[in-house]
PDB file of N, CA and C in Angstrom:
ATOM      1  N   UNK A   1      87.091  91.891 148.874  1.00  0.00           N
ATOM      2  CA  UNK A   1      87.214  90.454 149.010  1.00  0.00           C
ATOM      3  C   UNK A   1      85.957  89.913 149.681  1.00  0.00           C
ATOM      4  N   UNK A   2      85.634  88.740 149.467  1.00  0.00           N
ATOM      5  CA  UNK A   2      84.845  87.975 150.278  1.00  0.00           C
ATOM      6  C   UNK A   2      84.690  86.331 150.260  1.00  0.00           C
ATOM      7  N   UNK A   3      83.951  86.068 151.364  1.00  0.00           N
ATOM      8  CA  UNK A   3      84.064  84.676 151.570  1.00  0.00           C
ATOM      9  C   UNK A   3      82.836  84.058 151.846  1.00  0.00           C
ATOM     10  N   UNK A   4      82.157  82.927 151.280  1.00  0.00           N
ATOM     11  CA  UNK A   4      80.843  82.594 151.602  1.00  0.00           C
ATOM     12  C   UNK A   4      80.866  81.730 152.340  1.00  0.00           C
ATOM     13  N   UNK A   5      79.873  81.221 153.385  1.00  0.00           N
ATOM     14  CA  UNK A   5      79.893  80.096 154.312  1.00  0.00           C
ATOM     15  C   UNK A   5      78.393  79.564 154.130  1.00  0.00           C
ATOM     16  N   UNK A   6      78.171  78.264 153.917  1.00  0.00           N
ATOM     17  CA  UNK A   6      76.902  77.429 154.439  1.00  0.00           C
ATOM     18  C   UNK A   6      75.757  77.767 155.584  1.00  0.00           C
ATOM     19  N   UNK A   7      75.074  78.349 155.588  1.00  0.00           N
ATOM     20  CA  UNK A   7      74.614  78.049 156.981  1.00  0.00           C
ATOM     21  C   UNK A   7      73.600  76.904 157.078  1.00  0.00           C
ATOM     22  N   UNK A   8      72.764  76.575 158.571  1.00  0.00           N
ATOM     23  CA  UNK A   8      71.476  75.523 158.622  1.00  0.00           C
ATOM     24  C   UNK A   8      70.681  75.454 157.193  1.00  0.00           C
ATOM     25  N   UNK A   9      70.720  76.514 157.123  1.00  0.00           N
ATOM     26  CA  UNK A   9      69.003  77.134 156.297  1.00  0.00           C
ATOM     27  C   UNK A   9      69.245  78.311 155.126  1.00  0.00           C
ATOM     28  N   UNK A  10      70.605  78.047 154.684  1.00  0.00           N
ATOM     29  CA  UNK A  10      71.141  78.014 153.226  1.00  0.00           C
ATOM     30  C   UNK A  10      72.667  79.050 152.573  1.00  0.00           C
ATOM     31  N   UNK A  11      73.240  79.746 152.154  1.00  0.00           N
ATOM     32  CA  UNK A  11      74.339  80.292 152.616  1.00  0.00           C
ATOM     33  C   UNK A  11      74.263  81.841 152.913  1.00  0.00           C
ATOM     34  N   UNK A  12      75.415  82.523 152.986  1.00  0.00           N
ATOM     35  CA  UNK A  12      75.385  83.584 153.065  1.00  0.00           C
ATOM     36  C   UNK A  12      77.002  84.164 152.549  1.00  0.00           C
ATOM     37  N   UNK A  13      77.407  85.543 152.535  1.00  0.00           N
ATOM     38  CA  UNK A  13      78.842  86.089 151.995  1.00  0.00           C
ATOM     39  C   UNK A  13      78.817  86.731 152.688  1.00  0.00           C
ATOM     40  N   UNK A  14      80.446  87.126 153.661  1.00  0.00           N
ATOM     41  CA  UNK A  14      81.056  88.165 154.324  1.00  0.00           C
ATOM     42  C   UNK A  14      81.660  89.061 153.220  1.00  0.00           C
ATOM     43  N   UNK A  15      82.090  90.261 152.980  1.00  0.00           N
ATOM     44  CA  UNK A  15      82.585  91.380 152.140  1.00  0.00           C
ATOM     45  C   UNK A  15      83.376  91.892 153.048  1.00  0.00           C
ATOM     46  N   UNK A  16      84.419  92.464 152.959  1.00  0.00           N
ATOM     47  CA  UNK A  16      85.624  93.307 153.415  1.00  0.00           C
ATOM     48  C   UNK A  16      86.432  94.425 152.090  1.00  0.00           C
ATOM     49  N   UNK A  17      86.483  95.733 152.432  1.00  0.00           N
ATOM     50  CA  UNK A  17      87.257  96.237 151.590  1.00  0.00           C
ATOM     51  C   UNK A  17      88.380  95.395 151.582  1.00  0.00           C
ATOM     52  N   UNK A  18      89.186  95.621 150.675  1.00  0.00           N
ATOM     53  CA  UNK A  18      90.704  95.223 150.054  1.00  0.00           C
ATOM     54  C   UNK A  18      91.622  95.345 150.927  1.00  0.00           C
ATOM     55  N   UNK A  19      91.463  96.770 150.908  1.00  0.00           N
ATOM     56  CA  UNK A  19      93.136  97.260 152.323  1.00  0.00           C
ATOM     57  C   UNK A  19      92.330  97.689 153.458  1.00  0.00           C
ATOM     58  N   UNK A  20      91.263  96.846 153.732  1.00  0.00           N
ATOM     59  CA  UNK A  20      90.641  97.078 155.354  1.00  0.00           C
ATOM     60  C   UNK A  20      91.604  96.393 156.486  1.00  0.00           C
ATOM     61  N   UNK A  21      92.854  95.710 156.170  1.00  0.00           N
ATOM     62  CA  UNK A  21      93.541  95.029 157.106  1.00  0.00           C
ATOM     63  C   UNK A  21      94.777  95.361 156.432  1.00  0.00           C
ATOM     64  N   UNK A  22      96.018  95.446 156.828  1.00  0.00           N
ATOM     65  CA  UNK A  22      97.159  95.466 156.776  1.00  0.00           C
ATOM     66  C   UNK A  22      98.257  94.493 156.419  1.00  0.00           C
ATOM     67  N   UNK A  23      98.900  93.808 155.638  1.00  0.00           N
ATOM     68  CA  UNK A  23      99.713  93.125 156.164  1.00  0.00           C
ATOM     69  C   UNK A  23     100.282  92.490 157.580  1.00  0.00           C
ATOM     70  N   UNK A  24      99.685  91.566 158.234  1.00  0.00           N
ATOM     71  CA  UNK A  24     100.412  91.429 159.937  1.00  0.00           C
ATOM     72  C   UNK A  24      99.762  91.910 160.676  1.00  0.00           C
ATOM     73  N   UNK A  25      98.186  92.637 159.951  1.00  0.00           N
ATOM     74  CA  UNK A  25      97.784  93.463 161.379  1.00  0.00           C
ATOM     75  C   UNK A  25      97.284  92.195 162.078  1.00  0.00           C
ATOM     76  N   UNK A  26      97.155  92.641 163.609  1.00  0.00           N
ATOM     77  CA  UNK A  26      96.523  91.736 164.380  1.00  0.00           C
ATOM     78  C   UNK A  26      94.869  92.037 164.903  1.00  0.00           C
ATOM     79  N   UNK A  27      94.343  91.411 164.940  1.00  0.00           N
ATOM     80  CA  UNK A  27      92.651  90.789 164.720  1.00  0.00           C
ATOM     81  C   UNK A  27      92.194  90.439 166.065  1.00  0.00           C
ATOM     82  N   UNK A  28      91.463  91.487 166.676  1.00  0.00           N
ATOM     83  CA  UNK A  28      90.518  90.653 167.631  1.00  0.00           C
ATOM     84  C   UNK A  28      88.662  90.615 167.117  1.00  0.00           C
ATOM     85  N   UNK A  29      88.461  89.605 166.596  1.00  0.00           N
ATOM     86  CA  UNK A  29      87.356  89.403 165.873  1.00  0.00           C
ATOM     87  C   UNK A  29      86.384  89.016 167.457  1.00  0.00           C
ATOM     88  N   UNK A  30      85.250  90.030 167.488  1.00  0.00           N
ATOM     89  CA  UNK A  30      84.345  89.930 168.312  1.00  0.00           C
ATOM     90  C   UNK A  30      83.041  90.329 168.013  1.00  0.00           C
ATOM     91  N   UNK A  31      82.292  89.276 168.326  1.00  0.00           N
ATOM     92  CA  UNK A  31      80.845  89.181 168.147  1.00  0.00           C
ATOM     93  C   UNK A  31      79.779  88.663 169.246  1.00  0.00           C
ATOM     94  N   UNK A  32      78.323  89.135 169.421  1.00  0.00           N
ATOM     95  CA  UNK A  32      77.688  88.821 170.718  1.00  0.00           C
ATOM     96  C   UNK A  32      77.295  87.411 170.656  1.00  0.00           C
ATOM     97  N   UNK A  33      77.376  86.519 169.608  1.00  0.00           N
ATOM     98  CA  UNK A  33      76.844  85.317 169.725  1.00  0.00           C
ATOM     99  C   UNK A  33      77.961  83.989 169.165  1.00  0.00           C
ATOM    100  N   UNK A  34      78.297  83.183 169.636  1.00  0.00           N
ATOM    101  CA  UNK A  34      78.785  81.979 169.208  1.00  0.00           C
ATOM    102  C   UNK A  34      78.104  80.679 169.095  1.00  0.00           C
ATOM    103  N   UNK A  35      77.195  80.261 167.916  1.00  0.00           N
ATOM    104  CA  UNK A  35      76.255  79.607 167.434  1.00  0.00           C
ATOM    105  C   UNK A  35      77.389  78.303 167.344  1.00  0.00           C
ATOM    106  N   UNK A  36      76.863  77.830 165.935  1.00  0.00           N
ATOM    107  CA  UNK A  36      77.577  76.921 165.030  1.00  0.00           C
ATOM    108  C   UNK A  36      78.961  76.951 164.665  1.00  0.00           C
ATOM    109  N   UNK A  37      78.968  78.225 164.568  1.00  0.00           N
ATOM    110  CA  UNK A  37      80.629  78.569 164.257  1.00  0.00           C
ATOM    111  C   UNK A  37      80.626  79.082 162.910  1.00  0.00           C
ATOM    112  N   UNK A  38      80.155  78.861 161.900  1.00  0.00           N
ATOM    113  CA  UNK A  38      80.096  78.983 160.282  1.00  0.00           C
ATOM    114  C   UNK A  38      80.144  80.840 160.264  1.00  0.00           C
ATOM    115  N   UNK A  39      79.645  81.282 160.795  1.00  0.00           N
ATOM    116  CA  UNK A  39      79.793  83.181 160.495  1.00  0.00           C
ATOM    117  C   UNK A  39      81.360  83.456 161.109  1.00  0.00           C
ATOM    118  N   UNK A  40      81.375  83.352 162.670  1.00  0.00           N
ATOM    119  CA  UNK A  40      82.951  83.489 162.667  1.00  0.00           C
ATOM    120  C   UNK A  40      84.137  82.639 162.273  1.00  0.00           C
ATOM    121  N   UNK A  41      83.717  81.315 161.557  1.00  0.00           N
ATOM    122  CA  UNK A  41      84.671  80.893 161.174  1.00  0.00           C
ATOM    123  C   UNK A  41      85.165  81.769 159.984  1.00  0.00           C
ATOM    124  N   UNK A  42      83.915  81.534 159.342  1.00  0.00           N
ATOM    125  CA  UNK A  42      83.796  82.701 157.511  1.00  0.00           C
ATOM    126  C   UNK A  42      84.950  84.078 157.980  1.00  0.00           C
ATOM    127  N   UNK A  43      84.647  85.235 158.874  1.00  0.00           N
ATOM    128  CA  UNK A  43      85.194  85.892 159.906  1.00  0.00           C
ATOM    129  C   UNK A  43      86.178  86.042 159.551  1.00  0.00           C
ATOM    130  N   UNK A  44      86.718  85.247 160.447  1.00  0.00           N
ATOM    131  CA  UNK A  44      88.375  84.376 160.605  1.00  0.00           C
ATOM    132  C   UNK A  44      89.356  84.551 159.212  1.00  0.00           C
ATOM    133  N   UNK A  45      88.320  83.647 158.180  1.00  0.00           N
ATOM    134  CA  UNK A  45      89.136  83.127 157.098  1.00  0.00           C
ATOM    135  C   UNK A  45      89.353  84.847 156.206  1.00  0.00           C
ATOM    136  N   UNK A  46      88.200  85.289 156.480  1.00  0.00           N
ATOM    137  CA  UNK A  46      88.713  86.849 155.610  1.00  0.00           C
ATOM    138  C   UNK A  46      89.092  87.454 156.112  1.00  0.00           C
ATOM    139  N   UNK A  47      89.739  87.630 157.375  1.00  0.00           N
ATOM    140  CA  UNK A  47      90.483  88.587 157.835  1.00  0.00           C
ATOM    141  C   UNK A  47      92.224  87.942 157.184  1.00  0.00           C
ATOM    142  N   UNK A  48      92.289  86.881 157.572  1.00  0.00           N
ATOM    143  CA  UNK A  48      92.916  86.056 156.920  1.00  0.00           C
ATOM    144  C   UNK A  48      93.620  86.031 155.489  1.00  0.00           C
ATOM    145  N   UNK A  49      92.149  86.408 154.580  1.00  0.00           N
ATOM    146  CA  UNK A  49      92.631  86.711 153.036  1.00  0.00           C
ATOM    147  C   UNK A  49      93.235  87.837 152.894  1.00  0.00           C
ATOM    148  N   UNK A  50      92.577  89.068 153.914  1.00  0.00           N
ATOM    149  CA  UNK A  50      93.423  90.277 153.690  1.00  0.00           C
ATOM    150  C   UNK A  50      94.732  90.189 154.444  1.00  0.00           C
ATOM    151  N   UNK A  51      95.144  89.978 154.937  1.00  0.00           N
ATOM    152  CA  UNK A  51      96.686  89.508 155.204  1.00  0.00           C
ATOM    153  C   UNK A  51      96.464  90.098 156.771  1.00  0.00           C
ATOM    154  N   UNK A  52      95.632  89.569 157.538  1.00  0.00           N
ATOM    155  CA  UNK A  52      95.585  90.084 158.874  1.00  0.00           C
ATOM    156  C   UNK A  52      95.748  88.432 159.710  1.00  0.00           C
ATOM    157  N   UNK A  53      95.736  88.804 160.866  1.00  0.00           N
ATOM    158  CA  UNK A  53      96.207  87.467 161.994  1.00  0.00           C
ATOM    159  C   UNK A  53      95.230  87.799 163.146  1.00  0.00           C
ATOM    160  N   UNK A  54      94.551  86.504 163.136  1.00  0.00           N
ATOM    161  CA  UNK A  54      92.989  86.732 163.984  1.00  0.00           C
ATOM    162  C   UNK A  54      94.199  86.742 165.563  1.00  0.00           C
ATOM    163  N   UNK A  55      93.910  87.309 166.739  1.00  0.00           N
ATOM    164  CA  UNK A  55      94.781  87.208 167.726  1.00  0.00           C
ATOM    165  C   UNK A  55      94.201  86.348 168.422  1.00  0.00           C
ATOM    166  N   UNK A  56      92.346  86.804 168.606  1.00  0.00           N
ATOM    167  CA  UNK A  56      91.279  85.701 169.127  1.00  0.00           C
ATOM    168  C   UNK A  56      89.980  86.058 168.961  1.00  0.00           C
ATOM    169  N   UNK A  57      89.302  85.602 169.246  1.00  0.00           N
ATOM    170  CA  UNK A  57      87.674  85.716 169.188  1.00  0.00           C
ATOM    171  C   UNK A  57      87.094  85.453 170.393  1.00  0.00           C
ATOM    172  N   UNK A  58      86.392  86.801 170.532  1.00  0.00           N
ATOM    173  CA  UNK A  58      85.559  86.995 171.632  1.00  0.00           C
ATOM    174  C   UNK A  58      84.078  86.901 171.480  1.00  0.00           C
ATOM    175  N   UNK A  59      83.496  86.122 172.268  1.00  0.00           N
ATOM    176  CA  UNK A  59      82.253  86.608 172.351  1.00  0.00           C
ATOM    177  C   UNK A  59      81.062  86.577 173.758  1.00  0.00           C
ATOM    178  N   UNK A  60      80.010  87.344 173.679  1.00  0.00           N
ATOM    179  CA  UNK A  60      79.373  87.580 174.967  1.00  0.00           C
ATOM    180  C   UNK A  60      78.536  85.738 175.302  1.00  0.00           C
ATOM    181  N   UNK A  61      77.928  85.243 174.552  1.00  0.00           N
ATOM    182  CA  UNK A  61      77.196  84.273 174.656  1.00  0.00           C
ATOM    183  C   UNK A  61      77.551  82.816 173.954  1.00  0.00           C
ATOM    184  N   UNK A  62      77.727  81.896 174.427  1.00  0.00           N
ATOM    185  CA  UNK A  62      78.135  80.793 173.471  1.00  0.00           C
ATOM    186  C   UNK A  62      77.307  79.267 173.837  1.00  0.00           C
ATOM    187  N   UNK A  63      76.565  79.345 172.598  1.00  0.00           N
ATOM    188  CA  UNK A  63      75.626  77.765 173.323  1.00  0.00           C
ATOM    189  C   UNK A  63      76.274  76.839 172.726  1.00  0.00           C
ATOM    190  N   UNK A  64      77.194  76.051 173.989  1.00  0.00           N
ATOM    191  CA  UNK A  64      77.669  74.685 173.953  1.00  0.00           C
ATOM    192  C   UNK A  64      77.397  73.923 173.016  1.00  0.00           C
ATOM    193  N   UNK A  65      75.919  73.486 173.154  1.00  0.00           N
ATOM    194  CA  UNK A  65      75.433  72.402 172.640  1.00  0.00           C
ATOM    195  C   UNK A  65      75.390  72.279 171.153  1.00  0.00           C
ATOM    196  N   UNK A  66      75.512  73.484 170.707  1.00  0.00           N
ATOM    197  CA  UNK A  66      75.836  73.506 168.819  1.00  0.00           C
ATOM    198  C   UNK A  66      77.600  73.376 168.762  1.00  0.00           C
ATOM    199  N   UNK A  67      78.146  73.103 169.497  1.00  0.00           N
ATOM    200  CA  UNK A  67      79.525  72.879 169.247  1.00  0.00           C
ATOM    201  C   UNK A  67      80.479  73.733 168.389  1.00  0.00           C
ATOM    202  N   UNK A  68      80.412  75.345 168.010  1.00  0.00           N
ATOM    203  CA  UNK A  68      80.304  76.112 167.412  1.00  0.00           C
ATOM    204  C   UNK A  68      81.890  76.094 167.493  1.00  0.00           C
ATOM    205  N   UNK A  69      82.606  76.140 168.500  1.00  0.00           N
ATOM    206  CA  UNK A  69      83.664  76.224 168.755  1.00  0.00           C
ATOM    207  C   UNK A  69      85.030  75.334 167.920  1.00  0.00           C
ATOM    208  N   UNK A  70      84.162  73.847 167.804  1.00  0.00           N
ATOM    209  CA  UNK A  70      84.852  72.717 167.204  1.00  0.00           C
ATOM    210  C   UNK A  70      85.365  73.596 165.833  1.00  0.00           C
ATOM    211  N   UNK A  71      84.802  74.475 165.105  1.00  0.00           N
ATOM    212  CA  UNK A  71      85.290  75.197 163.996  1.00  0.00           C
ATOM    213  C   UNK A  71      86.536  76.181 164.015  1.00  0.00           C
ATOM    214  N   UNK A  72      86.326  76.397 164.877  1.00  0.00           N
ATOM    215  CA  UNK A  72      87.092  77.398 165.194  1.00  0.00           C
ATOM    216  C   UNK A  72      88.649  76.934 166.163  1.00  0.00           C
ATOM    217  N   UNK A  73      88.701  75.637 165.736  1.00  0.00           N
ATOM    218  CA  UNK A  73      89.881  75.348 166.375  1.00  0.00           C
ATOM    219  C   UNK A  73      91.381  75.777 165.378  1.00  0.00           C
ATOM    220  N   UNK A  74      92.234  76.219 166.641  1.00  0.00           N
ATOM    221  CA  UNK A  74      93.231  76.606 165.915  1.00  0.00           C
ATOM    222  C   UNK A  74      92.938  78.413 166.372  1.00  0.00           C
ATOM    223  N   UNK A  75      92.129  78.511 167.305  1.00  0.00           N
ATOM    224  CA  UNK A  75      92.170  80.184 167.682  1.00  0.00           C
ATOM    225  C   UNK A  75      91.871  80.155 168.998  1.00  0.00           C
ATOM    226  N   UNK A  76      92.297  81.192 169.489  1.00  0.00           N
ATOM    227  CA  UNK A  76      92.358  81.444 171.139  1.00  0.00           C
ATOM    228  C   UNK A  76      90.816  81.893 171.222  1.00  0.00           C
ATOM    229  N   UNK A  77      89.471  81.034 171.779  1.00  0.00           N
ATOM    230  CA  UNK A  77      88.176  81.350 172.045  1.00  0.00           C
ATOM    231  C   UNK A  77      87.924  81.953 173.396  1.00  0.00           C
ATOM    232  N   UNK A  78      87.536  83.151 173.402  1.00  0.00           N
ATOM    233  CA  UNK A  78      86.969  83.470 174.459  1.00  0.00           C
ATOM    234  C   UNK A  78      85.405  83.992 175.039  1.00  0.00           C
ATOM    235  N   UNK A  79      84.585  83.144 175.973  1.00  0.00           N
ATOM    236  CA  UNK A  79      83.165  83.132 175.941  1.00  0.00           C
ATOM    237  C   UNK A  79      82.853  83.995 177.366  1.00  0.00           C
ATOM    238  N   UNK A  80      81.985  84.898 177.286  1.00  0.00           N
ATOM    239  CA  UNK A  80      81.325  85.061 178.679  1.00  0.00           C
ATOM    240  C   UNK A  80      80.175  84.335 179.500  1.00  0.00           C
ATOM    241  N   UNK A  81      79.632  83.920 178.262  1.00  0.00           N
ATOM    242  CA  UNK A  81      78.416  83.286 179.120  1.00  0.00           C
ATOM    243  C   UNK A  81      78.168  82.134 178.301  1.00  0.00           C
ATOM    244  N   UNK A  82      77.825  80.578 179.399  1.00  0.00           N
ATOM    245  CA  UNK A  82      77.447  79.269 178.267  1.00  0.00           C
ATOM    246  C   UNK A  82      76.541  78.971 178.362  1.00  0.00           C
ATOM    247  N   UNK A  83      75.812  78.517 177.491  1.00  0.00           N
ATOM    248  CA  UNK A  83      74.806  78.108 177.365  1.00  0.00           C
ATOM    249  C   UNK A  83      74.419  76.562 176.734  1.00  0.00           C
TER     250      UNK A  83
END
């Protein structure tokens, strides 16, 4: 499966095997950067297609000022450091 997202400076595609997720499994989607939002939203939505349930999203760094988060509403965000 996969899912493409927009970015600034033109798009890109996430890929996931088929039965890489379970029915119901639960999802902690974590990554070191929280930009714009458009990669972990993309993320999100294919864990999603394979029949998984994001629980939350973690990440080490998150710069405010791109509002990255506003995408990602509707999930439990968790940031270590703002920027």
């Amino acid at each position: 499966e996969s899912v493409s997202y927009d970015l600034e400076y033109g798009s890109a595609t996430l890929e996931a095997h088929t039965d890489a997720f379970n029915q119901g499994d639960r999802v902690l989607l974590i990554d070191d950067l929280l930009a714009t939002g458009g990669t972990a939203k993309a993320s999100c939505e294919l864990v999603e297609k394979l029949g998984g349930i994001v629980q939350a999203c973690a990440f080490v760094v998150e710069l405010d000022f791109l509002q990255g988060r506003e995408k990602l509403r509707g999930y439990d965000v968790h940031s270590l450091l703002h920027f």
